[in-house]
C-alpha atoms as a PDB file:
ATOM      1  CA  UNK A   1      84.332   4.237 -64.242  1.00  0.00           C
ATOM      2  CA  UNK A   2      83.589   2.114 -67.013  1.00  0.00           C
ATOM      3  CA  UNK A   3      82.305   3.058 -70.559  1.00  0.00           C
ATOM      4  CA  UNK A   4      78.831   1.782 -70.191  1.00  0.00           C
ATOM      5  CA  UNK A   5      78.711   3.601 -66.723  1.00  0.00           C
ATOM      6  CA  UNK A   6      79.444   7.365 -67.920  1.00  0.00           C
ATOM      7  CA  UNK A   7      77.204   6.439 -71.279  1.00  0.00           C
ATOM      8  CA  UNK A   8      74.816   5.499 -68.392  1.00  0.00           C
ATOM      9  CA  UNK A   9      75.157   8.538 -66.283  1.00  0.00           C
ATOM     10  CA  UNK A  10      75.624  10.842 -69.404  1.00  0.00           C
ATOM     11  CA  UNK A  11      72.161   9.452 -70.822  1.00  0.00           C
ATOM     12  CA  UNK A  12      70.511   9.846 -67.862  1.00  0.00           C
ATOM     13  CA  UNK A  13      71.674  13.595 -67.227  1.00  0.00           C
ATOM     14  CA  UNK A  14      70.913  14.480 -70.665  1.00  0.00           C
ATOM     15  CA  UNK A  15      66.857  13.051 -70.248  1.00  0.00           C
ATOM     16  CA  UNK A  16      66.588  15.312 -67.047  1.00  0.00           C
ATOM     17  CA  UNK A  17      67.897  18.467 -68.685  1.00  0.00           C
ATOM     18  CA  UNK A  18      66.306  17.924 -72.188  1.00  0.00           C
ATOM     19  CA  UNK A  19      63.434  16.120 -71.397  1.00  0.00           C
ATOM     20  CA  UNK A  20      63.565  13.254 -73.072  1.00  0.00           C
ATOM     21  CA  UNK A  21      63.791   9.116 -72.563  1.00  0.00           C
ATOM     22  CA  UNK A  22      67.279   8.184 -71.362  1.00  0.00           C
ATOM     23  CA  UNK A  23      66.717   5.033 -73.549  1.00  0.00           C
ATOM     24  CA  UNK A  24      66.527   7.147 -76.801  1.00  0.00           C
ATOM     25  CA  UNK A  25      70.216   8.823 -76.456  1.00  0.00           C
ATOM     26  CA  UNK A  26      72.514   6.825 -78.265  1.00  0.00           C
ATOM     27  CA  UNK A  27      76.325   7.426 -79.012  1.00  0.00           C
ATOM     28  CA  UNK A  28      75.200   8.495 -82.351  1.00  0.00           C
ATOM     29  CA  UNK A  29      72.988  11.588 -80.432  1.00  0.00           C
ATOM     30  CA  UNK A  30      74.043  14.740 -81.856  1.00  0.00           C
ATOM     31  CA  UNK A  31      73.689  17.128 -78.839  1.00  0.00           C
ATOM     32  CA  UNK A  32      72.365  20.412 -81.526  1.00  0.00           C
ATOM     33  CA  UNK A  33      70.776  18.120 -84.362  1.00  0.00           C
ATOM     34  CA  UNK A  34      68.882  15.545 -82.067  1.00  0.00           C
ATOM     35  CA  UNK A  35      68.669  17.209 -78.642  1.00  0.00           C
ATOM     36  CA  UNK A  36      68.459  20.911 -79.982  1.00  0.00           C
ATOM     37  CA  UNK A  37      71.065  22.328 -77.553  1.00  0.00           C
ATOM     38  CA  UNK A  38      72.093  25.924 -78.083  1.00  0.00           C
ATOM     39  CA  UNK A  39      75.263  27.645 -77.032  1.00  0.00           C
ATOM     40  CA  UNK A  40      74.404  28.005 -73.219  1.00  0.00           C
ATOM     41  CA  UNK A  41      72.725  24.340 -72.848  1.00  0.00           C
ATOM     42  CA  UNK A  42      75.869  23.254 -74.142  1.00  0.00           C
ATOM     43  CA  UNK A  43      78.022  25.194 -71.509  1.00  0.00           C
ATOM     44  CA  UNK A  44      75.521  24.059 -68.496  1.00  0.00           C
ATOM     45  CA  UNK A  45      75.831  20.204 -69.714  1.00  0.00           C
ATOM     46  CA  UNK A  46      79.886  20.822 -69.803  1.00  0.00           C
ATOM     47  CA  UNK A  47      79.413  21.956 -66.506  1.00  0.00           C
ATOM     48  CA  UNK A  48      77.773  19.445 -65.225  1.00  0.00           C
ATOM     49  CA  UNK A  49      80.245  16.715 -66.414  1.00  0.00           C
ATOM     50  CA  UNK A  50      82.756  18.572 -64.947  1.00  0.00           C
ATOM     51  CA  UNK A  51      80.862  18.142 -61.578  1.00  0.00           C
ATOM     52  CA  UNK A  52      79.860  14.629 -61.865  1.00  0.00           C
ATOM     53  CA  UNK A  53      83.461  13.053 -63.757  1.00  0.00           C
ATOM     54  CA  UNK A  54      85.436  15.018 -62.052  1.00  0.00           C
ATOM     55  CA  UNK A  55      87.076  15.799 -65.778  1.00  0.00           C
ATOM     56  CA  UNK A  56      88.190  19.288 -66.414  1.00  0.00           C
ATOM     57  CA  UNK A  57      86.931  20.385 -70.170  1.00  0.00           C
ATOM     58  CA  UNK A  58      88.939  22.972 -72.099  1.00  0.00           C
ATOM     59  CA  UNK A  59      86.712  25.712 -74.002  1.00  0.00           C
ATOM     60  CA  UNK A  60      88.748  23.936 -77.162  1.00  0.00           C
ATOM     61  CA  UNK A  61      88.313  20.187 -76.763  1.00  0.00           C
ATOM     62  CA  UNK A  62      84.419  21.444 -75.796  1.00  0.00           C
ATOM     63  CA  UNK A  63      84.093  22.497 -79.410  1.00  0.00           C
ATOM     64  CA  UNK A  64      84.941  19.123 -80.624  1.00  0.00           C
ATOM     65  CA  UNK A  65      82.376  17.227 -78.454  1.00  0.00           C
ATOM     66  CA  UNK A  66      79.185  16.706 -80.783  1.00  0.00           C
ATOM     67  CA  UNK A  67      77.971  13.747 -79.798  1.00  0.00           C
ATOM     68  CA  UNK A  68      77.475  11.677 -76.705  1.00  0.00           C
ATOM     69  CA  UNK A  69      79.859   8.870 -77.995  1.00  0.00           C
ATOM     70  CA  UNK A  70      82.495  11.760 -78.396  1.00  0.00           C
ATOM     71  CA  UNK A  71      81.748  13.134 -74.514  1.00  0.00           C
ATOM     72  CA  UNK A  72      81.779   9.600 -73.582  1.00  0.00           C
ATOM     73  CA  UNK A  73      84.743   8.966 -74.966  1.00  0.00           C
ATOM     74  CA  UNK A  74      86.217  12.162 -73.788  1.00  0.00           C
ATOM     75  CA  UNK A  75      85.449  11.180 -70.032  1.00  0.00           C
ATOM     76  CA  UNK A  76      86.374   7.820 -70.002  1.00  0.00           C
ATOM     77  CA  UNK A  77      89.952   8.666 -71.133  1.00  0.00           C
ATOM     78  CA  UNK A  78      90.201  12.027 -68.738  1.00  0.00           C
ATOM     79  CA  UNK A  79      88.620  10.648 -65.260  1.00  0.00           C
ATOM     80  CA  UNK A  80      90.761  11.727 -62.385  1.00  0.00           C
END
């Protein structure tokens, strides 16, 4: 899958779960700061990309991910 496809796809999951317009997620989206995520939302989203990308995420390369660029570019370079 291409990078503008997960971006797609991520954008779009993250307007379901936190209501809000896929067009306004950018890479720059900081899932606490702009999206107000908390500890669980956070696991639940992991989750879900782990469903949808097929891409295992370890508890410790989950703490890293802040942003959607940074999941984006985490999935793009551990698709299966």
């Amino acid at each position: 899958m291409e990078k503008q496809q997960v971006f797609d796809k991520i954008a779009q999951l993250l307007a379901e779960r936190f209501n809000v317009a896929a067009d306004s997620i950018t890479s720059d989206t900081n899932f606490q700061n702009d999206l107000q995520a908390d500890s669980i939302d956070m696991v639940e989203f992991e989750l879900e990309l782990e469903d949808d990308f097929g891409a295992e995420i370890p508890d410790e390369e989950a703490a890293k991910i802040q942003t959607v660029g940074q999941a984006v570019d985490y999935i793009v370079s551990h698709q299966n």
